[in-house]
PDB file of N, CA and C in Angstrom:
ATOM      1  N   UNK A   1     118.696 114.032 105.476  1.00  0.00           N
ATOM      2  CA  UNK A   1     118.986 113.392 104.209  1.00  0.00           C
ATOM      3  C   UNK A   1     118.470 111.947 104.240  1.00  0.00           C
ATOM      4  N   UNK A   2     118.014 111.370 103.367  1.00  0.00           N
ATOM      5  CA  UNK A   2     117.603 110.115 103.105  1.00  0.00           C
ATOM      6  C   UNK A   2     118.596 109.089 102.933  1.00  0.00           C
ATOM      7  N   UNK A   3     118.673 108.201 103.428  1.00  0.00           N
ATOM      8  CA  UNK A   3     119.493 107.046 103.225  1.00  0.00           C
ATOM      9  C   UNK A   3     118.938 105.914 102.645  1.00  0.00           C
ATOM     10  N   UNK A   4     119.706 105.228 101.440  1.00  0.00           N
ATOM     11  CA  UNK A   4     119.133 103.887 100.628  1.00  0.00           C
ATOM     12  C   UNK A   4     119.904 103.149 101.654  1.00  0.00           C
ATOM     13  N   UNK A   5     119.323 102.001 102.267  1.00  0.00           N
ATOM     14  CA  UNK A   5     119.307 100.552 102.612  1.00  0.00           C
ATOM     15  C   UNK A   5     119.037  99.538 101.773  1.00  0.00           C
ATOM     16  N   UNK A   6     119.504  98.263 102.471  1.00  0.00           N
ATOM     17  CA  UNK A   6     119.547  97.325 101.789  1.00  0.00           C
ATOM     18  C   UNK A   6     118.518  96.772 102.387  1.00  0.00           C
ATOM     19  N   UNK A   7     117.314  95.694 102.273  1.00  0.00           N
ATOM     20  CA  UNK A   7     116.375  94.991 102.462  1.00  0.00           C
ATOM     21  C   UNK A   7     117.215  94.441 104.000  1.00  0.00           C
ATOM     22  N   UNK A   8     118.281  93.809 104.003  1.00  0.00           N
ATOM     23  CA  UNK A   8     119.053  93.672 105.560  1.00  0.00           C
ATOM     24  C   UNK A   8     119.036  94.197 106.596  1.00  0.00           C
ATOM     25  N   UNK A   9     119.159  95.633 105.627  1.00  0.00           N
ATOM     26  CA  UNK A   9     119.690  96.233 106.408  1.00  0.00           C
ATOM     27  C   UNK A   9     118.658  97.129 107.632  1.00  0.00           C
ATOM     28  N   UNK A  10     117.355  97.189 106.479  1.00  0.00           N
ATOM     29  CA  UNK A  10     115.885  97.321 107.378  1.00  0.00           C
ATOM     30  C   UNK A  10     115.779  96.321 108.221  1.00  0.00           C
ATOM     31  N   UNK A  11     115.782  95.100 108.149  1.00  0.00           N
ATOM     32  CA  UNK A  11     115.485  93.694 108.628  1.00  0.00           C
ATOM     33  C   UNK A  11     116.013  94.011 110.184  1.00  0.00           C
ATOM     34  N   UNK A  12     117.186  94.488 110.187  1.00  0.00           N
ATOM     35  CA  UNK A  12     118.028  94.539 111.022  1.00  0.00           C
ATOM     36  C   UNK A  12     118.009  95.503 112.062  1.00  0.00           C
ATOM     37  N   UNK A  13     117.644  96.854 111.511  1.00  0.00           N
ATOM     38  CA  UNK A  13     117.277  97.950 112.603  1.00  0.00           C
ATOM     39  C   UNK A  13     116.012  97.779 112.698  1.00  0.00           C
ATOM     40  N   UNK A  14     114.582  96.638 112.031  1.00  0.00           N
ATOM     41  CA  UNK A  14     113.691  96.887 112.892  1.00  0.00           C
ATOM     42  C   UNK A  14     114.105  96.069 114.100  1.00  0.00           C
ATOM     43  N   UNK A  15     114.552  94.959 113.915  1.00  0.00           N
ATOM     44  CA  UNK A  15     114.691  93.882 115.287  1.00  0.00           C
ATOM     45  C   UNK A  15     115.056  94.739 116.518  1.00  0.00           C
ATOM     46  N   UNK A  16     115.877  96.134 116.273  1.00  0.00           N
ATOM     47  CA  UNK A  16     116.559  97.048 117.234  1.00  0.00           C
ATOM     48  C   UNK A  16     115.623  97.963 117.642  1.00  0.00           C
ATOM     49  N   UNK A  17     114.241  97.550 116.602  1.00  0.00           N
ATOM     50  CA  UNK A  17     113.583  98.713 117.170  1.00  0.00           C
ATOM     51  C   UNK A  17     112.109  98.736 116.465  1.00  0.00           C
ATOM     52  N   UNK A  18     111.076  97.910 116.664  1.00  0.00           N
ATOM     53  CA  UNK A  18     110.076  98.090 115.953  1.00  0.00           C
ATOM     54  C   UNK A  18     109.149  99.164 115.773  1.00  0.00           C
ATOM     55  N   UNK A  19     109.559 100.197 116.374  1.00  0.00           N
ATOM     56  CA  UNK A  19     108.273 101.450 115.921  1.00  0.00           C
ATOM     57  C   UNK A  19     108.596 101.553 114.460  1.00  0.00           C
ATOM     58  N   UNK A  20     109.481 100.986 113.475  1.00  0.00           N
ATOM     59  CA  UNK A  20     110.132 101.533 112.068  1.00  0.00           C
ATOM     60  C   UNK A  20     108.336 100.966 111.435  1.00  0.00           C
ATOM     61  N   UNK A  21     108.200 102.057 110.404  1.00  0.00           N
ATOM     62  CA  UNK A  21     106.757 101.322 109.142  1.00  0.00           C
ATOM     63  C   UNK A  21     107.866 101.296 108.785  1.00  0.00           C
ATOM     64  N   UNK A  22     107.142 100.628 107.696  1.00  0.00           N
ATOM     65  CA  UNK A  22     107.344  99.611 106.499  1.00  0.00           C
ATOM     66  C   UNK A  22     106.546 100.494 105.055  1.00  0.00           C
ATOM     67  N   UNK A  23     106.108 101.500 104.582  1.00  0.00           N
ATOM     68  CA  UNK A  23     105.399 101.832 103.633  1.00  0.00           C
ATOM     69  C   UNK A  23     105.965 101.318 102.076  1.00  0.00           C
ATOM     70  N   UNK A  24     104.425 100.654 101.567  1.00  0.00           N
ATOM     71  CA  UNK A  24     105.157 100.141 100.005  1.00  0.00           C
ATOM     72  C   UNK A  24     103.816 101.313  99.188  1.00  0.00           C
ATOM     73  N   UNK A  25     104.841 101.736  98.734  1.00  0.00           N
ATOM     74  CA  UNK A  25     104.100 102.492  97.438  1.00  0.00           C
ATOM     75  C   UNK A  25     104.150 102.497  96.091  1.00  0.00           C
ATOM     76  N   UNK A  26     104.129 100.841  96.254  1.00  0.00           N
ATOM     77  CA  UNK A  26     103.351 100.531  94.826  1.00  0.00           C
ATOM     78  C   UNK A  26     102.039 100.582  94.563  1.00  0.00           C
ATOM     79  N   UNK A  27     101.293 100.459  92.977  1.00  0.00           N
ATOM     80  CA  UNK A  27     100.024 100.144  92.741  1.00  0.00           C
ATOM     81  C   UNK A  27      99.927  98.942  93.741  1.00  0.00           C
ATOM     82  N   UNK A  28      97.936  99.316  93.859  1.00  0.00           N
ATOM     83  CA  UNK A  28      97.447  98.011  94.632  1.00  0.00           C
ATOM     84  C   UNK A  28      97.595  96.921  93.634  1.00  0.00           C
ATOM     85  N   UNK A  29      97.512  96.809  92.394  1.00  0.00           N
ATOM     86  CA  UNK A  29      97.582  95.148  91.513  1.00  0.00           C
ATOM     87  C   UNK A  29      99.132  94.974  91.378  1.00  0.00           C
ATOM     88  N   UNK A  30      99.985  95.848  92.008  1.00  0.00           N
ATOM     89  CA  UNK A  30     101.133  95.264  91.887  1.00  0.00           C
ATOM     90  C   UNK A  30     101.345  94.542  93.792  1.00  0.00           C
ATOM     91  N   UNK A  31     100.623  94.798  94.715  1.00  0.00           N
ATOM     92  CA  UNK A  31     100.874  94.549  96.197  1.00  0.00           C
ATOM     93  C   UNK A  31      99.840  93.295  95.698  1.00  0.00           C
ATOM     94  N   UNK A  32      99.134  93.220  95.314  1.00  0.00           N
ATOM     95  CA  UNK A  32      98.635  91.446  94.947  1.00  0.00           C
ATOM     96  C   UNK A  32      98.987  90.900  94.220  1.00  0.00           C
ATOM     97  N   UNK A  33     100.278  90.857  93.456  1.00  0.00           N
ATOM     98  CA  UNK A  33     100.748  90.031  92.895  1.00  0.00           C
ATOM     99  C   UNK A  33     101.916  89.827  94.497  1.00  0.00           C
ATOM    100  N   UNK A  34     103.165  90.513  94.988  1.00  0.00           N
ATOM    101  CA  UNK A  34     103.164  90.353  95.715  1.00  0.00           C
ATOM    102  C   UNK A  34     103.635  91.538  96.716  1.00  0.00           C
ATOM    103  N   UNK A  35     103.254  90.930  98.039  1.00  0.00           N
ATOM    104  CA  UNK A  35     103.474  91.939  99.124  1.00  0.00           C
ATOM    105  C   UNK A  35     104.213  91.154 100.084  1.00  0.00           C
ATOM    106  N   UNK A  36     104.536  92.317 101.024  1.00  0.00           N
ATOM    107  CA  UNK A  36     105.386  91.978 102.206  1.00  0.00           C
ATOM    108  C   UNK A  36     104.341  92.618 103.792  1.00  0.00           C
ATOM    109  N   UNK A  37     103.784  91.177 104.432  1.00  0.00           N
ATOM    110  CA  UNK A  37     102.711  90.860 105.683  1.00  0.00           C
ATOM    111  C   UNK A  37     103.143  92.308 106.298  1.00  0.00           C
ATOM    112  N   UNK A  38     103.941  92.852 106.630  1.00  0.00           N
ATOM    113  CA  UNK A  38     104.226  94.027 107.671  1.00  0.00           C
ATOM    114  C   UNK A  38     103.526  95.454 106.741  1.00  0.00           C
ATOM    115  N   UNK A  39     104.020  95.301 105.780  1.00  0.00           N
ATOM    116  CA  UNK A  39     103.814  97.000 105.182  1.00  0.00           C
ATOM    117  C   UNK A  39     102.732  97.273 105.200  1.00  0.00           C
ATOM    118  N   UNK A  40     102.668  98.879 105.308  1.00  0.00           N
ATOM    119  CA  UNK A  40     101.123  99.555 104.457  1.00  0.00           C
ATOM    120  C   UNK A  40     101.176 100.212 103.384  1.00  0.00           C
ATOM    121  N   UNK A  41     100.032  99.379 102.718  1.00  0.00           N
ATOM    122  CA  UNK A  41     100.159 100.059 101.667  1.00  0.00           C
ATOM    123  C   UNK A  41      99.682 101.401 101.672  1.00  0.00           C
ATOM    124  N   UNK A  42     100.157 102.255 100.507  1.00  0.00           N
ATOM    125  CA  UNK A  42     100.112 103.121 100.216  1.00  0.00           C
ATOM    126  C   UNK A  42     100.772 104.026  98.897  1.00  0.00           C
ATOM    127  N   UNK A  43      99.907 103.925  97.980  1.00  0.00           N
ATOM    128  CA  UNK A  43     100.325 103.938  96.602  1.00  0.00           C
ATOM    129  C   UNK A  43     100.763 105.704  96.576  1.00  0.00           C
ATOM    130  N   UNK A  44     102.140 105.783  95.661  1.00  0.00           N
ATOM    131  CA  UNK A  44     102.751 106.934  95.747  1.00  0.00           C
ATOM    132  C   UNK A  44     102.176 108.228  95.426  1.00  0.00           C
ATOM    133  N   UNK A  45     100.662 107.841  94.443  1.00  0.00           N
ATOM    134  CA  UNK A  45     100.143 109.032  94.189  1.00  0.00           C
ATOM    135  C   UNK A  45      98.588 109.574  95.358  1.00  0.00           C
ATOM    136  N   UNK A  46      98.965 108.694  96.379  1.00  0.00           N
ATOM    137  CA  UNK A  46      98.375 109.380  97.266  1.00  0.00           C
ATOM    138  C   UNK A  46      99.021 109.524  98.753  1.00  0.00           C
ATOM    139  N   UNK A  47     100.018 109.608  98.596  1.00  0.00           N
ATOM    140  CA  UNK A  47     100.829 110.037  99.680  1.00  0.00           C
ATOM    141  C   UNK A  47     100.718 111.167 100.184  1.00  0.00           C
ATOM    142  N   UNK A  48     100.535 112.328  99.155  1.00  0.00           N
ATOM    143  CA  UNK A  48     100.396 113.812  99.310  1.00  0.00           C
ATOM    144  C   UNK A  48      99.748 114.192 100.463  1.00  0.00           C
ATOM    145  N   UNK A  49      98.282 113.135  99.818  1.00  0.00           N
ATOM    146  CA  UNK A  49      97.103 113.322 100.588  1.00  0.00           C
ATOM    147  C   UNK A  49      96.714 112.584 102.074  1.00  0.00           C
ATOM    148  N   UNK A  50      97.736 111.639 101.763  1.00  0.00           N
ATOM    149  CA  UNK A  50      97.434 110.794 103.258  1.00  0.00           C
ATOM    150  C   UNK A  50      98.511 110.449 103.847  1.00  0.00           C
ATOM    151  N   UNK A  51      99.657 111.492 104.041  1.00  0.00           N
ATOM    152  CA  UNK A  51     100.870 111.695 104.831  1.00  0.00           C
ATOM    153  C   UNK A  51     100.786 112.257 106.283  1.00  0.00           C
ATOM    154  N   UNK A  52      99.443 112.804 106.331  1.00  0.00           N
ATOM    155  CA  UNK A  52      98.487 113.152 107.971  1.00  0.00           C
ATOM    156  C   UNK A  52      98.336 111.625 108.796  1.00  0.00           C
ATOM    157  N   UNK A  53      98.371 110.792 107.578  1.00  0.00           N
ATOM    158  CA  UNK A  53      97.939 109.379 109.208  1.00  0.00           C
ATOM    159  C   UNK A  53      99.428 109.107 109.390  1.00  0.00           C
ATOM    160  N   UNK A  54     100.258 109.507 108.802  1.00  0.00           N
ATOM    161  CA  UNK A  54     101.878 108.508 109.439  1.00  0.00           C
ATOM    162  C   UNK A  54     102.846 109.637 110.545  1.00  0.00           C
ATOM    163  N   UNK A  55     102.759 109.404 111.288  1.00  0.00           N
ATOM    164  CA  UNK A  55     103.335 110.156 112.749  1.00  0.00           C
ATOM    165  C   UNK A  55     104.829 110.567 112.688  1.00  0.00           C
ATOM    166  N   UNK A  56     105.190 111.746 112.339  1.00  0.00           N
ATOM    167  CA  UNK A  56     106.458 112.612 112.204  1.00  0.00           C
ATOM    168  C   UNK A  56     107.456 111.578 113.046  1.00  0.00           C
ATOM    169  N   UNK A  57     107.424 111.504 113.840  1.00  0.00           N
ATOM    170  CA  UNK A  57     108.253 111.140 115.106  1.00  0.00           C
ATOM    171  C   UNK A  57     108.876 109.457 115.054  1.00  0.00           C
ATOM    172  N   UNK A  58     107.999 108.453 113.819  1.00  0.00           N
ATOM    173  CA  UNK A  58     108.262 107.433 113.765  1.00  0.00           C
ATOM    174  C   UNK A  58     109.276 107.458 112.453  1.00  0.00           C
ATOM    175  N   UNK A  59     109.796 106.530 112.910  1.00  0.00           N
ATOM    176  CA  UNK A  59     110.831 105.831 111.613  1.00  0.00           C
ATOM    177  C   UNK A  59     110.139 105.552 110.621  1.00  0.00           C
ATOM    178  N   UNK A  60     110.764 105.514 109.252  1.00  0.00           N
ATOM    179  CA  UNK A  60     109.933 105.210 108.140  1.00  0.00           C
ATOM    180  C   UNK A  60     110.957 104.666 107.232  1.00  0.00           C
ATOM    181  N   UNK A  61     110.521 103.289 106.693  1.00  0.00           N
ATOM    182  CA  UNK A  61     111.071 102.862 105.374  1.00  0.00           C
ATOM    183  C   UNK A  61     110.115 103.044 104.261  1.00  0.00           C
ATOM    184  N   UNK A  62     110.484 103.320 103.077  1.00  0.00           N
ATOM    185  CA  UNK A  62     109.577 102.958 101.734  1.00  0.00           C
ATOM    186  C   UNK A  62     109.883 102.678 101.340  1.00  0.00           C
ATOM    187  N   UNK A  63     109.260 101.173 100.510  1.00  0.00           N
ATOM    188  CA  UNK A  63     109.920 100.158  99.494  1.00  0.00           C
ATOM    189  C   UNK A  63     108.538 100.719  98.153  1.00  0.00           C
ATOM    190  N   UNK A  64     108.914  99.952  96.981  1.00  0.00           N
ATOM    191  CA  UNK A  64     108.383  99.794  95.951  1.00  0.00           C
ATOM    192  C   UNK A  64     108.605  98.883  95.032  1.00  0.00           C
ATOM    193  N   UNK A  65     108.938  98.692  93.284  1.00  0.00           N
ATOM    194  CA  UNK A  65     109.683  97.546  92.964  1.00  0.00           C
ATOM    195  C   UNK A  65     111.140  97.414  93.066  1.00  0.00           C
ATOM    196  N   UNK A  66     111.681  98.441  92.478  1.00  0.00           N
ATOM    197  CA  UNK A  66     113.097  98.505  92.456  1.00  0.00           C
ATOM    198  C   UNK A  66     113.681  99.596  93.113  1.00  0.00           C
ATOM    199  N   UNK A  67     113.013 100.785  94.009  1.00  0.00           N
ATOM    200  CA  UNK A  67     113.480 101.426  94.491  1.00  0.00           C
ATOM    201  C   UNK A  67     113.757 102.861  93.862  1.00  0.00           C
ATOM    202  N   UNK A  68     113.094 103.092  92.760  1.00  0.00           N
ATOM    203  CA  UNK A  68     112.886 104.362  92.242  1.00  0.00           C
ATOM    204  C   UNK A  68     111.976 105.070  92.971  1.00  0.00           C
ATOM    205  N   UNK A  69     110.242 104.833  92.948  1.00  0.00           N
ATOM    206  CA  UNK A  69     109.234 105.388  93.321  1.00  0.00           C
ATOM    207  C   UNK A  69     109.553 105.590  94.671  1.00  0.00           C
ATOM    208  N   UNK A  70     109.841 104.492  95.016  1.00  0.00           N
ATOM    209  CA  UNK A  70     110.366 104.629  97.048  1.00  0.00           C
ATOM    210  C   UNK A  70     111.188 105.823  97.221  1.00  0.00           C
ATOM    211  N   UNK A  71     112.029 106.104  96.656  1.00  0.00           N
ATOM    212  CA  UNK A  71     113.256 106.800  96.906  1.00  0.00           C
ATOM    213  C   UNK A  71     112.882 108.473  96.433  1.00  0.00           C
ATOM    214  N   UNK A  72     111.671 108.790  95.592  1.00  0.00           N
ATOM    215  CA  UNK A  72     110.819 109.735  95.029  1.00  0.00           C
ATOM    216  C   UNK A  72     109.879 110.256  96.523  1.00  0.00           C
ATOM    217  N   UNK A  73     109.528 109.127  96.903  1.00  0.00           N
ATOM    218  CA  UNK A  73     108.472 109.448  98.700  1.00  0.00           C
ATOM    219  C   UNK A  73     108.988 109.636  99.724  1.00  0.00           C
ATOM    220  N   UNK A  74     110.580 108.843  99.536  1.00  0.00           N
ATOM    221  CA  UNK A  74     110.914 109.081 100.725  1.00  0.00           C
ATOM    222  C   UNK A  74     111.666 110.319 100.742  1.00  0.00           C
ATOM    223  N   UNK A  75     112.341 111.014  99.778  1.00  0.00           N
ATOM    224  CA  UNK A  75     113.087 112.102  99.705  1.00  0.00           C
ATOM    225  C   UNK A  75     111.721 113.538 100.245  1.00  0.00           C
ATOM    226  N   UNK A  76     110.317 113.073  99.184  1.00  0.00           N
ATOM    227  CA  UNK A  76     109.144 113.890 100.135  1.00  0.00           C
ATOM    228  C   UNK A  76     108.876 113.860 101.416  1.00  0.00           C
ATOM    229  N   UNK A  77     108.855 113.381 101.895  1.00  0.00           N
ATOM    230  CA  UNK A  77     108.512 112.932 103.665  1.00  0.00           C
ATOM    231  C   UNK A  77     109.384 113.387 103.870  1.00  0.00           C
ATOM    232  N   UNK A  78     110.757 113.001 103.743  1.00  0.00           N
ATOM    233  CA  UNK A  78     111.529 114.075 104.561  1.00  0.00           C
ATOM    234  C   UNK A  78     111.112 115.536 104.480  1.00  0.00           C
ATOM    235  N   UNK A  79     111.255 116.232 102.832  1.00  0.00           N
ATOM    236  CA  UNK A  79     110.696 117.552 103.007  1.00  0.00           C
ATOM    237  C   UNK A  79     109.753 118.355 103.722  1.00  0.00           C
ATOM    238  N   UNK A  80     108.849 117.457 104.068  1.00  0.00           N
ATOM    239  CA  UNK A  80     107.945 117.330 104.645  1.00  0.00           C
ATOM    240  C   UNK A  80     107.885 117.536 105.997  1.00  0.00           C
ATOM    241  N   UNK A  81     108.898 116.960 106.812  1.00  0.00           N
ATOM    242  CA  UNK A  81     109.432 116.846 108.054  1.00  0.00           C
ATOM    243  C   UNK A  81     109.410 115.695 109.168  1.00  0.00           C
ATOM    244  N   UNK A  82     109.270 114.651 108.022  1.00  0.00           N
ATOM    245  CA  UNK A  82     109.606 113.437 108.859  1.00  0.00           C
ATOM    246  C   UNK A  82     110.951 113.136 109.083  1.00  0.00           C
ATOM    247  N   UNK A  83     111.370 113.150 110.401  1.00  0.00           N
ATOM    248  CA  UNK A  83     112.775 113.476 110.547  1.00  0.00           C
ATOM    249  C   UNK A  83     113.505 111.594 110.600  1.00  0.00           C
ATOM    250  N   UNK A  84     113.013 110.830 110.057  1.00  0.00           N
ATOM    251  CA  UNK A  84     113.483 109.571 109.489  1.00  0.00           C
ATOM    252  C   UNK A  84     112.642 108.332 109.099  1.00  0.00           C
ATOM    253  N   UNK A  85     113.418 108.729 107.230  1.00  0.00           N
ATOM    254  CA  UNK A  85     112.983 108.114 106.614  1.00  0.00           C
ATOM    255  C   UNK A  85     114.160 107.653 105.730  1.00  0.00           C
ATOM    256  N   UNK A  86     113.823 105.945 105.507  1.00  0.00           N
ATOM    257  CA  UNK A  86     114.951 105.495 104.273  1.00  0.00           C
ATOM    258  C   UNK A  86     114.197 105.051 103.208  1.00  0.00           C
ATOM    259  N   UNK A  87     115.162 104.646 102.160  1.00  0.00           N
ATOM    260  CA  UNK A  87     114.804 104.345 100.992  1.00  0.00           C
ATOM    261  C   UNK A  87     115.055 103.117 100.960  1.00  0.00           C
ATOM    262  N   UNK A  88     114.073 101.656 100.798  1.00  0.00           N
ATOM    263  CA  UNK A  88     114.739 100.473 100.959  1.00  0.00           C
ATOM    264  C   UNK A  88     115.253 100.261  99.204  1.00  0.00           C
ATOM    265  N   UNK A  89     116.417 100.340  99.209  1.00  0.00           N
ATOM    266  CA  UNK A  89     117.098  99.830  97.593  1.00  0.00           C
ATOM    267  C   UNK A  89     117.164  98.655  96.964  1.00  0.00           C
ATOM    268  N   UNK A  90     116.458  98.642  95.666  1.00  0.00           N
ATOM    269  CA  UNK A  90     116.611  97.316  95.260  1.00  0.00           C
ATOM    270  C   UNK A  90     114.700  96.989  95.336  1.00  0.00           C
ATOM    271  N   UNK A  91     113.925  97.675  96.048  1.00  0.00           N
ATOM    272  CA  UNK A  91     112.841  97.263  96.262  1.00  0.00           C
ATOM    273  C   UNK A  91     112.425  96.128  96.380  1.00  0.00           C
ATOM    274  N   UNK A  92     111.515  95.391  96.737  1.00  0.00           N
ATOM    275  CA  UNK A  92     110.473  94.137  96.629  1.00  0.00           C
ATOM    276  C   UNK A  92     111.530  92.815  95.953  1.00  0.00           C
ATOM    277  N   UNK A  93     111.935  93.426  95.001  1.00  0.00           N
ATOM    278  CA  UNK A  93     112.662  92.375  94.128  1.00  0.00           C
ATOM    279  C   UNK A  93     113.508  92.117  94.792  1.00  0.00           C
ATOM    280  N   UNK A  94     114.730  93.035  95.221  1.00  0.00           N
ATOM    281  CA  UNK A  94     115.702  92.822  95.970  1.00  0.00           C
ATOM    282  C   UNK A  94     115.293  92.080  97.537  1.00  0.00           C
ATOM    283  N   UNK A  95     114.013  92.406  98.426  1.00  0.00           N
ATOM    284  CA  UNK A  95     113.345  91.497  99.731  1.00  0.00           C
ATOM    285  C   UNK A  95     113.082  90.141  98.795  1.00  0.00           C
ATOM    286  N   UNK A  96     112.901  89.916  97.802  1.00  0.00           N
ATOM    287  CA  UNK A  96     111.810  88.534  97.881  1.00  0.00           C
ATOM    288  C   UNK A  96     113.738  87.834  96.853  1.00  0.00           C
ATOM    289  N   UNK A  97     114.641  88.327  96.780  1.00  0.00           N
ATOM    290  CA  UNK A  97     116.122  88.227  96.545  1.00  0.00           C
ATOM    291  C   UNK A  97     116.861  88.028  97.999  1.00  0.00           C
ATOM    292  N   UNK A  98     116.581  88.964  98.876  1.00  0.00           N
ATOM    293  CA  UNK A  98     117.644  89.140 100.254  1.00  0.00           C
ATOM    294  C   UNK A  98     116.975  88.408 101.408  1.00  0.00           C
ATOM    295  N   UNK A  99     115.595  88.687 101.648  1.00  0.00           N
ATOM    296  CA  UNK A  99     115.019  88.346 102.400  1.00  0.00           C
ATOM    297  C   UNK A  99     113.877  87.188 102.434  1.00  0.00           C
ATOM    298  N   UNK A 100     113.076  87.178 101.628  1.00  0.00           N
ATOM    299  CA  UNK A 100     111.912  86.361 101.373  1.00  0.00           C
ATOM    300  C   UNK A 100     111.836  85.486 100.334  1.00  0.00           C
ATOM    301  N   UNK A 101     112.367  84.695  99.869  1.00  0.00           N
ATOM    302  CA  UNK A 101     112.293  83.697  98.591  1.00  0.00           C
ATOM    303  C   UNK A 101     110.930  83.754  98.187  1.00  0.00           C
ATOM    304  N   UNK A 102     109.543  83.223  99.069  1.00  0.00           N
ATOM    305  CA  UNK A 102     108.415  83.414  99.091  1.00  0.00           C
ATOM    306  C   UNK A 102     107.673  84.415  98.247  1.00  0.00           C
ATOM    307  N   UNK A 103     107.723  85.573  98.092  1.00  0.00           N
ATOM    308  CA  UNK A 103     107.487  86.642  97.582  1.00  0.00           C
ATOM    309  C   UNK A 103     107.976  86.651  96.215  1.00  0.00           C
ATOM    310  N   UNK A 104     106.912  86.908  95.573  1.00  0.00           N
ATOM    311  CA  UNK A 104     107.017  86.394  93.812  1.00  0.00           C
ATOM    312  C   UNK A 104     107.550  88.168  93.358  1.00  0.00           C
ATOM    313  N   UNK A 105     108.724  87.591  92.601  1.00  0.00           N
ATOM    314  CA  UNK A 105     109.551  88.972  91.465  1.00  0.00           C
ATOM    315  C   UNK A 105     108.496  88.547  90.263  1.00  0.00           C
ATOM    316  N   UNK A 106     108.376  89.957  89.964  1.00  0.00           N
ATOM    317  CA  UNK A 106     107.504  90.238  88.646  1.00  0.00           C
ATOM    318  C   UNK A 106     108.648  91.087  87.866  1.00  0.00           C
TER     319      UNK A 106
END
């Protein structure tokens, strides 16, 4: 089952453990307005297709803006059989809110 986190609360189990990605699957003109230095991108409508480069065995967060689209990929990946993946809640807005002042809310 997928679990929503809080932007912390990622923050917090990577320090415990950095093999965790970071995947943001927003549009690319929304990751240049702004992004977060760790993630890869990877926009949600090609996940389908390029869910072969991200390694079953690793941890996985997906963020987006607010945590809809994220929570849409990450519930796939699990189906899929990535045996952990969360949903970061609140998305981007909520990191550049909890975590990053830096990081411009659109």
């Amino acid at each position: 089952m997928v679990e929503d986190i809080a932007p912390a609360e990622f923050v917090r189990r990577r320090q415990e453990n950095d093999r965790w990605l970071l995947i943001d699957v927003r549009e690319i003109w929304e990751i240049e307005v702004a992004k977060i230095g760790t993630a890869v991108a990877i926009p949600m409508m090609e996940i389908p297709s390029r869910q072969g480069e991200l390694d079953k065995a690793r941890p996985i967060a997906v963020i987006c803006h607010s945590g809809g689209r994220s929570r849409r990929v990450a519930d796939f990946l699990f189906q899929q059989g990535f045996a952990e993946v969360v949903n970061i809640a609140g998305g981007i807005d909520a990191w550049s809110l909890e975590i990053d002042s830096t990081v411009p809310r659109y």
